[in-house]
Structure formats: structure tokens, C-alpha cells
C-alpha atoms as a PDB file:
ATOM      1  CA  UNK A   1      -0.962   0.794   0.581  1.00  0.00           C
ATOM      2  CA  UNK A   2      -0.653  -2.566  -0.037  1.00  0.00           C
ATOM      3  CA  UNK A   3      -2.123  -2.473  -3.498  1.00  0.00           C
ATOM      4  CA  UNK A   4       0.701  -0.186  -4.771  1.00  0.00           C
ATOM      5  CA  UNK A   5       3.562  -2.472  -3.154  1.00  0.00           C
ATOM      6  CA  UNK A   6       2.232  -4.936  -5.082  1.00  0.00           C
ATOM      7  CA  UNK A   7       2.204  -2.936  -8.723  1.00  0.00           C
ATOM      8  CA  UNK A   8       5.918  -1.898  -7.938  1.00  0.00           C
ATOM      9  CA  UNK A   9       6.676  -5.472  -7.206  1.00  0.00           C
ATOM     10  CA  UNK A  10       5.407  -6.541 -10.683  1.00  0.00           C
ATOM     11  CA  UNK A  11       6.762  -3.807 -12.554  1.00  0.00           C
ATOM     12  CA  UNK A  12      10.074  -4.799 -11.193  1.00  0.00           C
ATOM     13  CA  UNK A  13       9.452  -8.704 -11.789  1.00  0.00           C
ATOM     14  CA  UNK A  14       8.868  -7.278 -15.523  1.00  0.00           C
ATOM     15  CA  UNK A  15      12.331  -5.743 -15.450  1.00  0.00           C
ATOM     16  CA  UNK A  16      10.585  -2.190 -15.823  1.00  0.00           C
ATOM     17  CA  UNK A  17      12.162   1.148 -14.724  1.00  0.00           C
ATOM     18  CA  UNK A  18       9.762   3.499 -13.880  1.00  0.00           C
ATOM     19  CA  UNK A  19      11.270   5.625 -17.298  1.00  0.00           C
ATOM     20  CA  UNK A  20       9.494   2.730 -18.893  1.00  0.00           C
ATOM     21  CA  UNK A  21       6.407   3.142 -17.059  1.00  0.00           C
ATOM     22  CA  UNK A  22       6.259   6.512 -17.099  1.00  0.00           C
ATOM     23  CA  UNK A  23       6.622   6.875 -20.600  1.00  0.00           C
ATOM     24  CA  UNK A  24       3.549   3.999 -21.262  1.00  0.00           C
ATOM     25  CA  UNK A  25       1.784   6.416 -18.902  1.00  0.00           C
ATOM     26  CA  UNK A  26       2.497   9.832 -20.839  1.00  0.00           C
ATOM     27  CA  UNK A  27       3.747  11.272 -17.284  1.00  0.00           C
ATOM     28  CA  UNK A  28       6.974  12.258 -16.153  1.00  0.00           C
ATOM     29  CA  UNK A  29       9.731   9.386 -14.137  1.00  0.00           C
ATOM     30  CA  UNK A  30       9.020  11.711 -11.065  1.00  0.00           C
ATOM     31  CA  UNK A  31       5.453  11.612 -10.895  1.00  0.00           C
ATOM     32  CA  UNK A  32       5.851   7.775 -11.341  1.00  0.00           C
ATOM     33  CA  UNK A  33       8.292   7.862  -7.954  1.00  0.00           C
ATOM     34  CA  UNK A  34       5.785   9.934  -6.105  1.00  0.00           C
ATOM     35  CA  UNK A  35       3.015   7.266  -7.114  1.00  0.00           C
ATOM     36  CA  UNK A  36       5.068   4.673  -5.812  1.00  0.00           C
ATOM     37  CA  UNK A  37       6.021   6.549  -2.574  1.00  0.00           C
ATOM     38  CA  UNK A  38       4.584   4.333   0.596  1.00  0.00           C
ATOM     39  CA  UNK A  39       2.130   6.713   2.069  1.00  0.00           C
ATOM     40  CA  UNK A  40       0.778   8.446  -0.549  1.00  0.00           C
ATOM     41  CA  UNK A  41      -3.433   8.388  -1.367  1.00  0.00           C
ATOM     42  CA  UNK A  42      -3.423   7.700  -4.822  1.00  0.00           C
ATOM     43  CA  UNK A  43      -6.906   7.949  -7.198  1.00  0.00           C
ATOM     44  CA  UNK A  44      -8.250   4.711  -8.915  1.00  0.00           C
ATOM     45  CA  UNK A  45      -7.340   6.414 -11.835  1.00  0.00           C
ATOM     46  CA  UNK A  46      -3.948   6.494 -11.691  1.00  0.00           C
ATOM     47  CA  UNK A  47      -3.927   3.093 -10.151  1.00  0.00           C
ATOM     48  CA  UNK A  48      -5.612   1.598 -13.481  1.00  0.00           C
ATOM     49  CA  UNK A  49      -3.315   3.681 -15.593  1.00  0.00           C
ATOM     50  CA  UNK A  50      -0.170   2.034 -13.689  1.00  0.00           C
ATOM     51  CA  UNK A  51      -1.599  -1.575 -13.818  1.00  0.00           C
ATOM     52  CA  UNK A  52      -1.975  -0.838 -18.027  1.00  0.00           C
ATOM     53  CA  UNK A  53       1.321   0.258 -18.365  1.00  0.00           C
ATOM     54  CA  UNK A  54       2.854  -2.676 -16.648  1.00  0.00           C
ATOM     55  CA  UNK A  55       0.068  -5.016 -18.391  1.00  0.00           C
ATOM     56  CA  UNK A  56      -1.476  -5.932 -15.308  1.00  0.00           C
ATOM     57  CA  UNK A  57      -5.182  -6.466 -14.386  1.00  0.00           C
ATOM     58  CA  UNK A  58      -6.761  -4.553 -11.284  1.00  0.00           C
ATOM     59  CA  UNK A  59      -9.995  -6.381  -9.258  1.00  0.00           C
ATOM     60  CA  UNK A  60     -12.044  -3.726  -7.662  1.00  0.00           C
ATOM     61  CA  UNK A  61     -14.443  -6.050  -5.285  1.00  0.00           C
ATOM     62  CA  UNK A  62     -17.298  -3.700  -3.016  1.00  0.00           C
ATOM     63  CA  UNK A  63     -19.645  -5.964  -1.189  1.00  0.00           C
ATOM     64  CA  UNK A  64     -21.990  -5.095   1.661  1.00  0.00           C
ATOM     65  CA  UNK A  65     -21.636  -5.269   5.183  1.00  0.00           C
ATOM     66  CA  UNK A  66     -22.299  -9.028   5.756  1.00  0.00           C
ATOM     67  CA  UNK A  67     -22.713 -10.048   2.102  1.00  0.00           C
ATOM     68  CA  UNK A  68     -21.416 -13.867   1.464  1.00  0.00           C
ATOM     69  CA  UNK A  69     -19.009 -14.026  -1.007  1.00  0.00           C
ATOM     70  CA  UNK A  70     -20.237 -14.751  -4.254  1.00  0.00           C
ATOM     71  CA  UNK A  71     -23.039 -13.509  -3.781  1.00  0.00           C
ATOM     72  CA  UNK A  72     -23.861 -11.910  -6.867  1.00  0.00           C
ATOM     73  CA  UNK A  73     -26.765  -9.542  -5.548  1.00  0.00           C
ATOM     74  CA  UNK A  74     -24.759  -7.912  -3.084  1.00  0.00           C
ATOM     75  CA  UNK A  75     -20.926  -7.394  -4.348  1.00  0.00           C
ATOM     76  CA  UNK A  76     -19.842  -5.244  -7.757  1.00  0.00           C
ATOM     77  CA  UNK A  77     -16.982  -6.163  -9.702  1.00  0.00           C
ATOM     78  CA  UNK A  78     -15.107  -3.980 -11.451  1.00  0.00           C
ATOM     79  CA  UNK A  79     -12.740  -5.658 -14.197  1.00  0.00           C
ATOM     80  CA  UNK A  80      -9.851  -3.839 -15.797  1.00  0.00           C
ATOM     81  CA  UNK A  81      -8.220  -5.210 -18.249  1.00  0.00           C
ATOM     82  CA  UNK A  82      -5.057  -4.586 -20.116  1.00  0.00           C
ATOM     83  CA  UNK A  83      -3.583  -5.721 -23.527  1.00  0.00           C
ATOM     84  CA  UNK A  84      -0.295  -7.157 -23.163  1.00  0.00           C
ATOM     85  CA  UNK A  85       1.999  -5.992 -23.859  1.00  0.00           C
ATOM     86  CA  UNK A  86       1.257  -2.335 -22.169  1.00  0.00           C
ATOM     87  CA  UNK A  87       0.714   0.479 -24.633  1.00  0.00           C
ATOM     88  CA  UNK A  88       3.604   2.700 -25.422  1.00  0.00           C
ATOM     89  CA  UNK A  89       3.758   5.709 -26.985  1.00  0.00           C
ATOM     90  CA  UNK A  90       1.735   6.053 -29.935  1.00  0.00           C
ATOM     91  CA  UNK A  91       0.298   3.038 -29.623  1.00  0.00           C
ATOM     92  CA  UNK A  92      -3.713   2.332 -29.982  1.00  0.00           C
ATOM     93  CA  UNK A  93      -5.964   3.355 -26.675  1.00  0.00           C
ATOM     94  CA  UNK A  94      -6.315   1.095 -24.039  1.00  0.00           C
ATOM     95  CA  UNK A  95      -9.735  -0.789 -23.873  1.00  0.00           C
ATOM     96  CA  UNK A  96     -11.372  -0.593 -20.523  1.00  0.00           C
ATOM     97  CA  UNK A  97     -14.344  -3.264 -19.451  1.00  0.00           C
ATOM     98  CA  UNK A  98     -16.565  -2.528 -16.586  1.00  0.00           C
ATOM     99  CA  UNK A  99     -18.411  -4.701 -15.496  1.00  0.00           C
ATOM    100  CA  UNK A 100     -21.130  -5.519 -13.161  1.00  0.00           C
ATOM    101  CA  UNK A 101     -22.122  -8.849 -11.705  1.00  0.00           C
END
């Protein structure tokens, strides 16, 4: 997934190990591997909880078959957002915004 290359390619431009990530995440170093594993079918969930821990921003775009781009009446945007720097532990909750245009 293309998506996930992409996280692992910033957390690694951020000189982050996945201990680092994995403790911002409150999981384990292995279940941070398996996550970045090429082939896996990982949930939005844990996608947005990567992108915070690494202080990134996801863009969730769904349009409909056809739709022009920009076209406000026919796409949804989800924004996430993430306070930099990421969260560790102990640290305040994360502040998600949703939403749509």
C-alpha cells in the first residue's frame, strides 16, 4: 500500500525508530513492524494513529464516480490533524477534526 510506504518514509526522514513510534502509539515495536509490513490491510484507524505519532497529517478524499474535482457537492474530506510534535507518553489526547466539505 502505497499510503503506508509513504508513513515509513517520513518516520524515517524524522529519524524515528519504530520504538519511538510505538511507544507514541501505546503498542508494542512488533505490532509497529507488522503495520509497516508491505502487504498487510491495515484499518484507518491505525493509519491515523501512525500519522499522529510521527506528526503527520492524513487526507482521506471519496468523490463519486465522475465527480470534477473540487467539486464540493460530490467529494468528502476527511482532515486529520496532528499536533507537532507527536504525543508521547503521558502526554495530552490527540485532537481529531473531521470535516466535511
Amino acid at each position: 500500500m502505497r499510503l503506508i510506504e509513504t508513513l515509513v518514509g517520513l518516520r524515517k526522514q524524522l529519524g524515528l525508530t519504530q520504538s519511538d513510534v510505538a511507544e507514541r502509539m501505546r503498542r508494542s515495536q512488533p505490532a509497529v513492524s507488522d503495520f509497516e509490513r508491505v502487504g498487510g490491510d491495515p484499518r484507518m484507524s491505525t493509519i491515523r494513529r501512525y500519522a499522529l505519532a510521527i506528526g503527520a497529517e492524513v487526507f482521506h478524499v471519496v468523490k463519486a464516480p465522475g465527480a470534477v474535482s473540487g467539486t464540493a457537492s460530490t467529494s468528502a474530506q476527511m482532515v486529520i490533524q496532528g499536533v507537532a510534535p507527536a504525543p508521547t507518553r503521558g502526554a495530552g489526547a490527540v485532537e481529531l477534526t473531521r470535516s466535511v466539505l
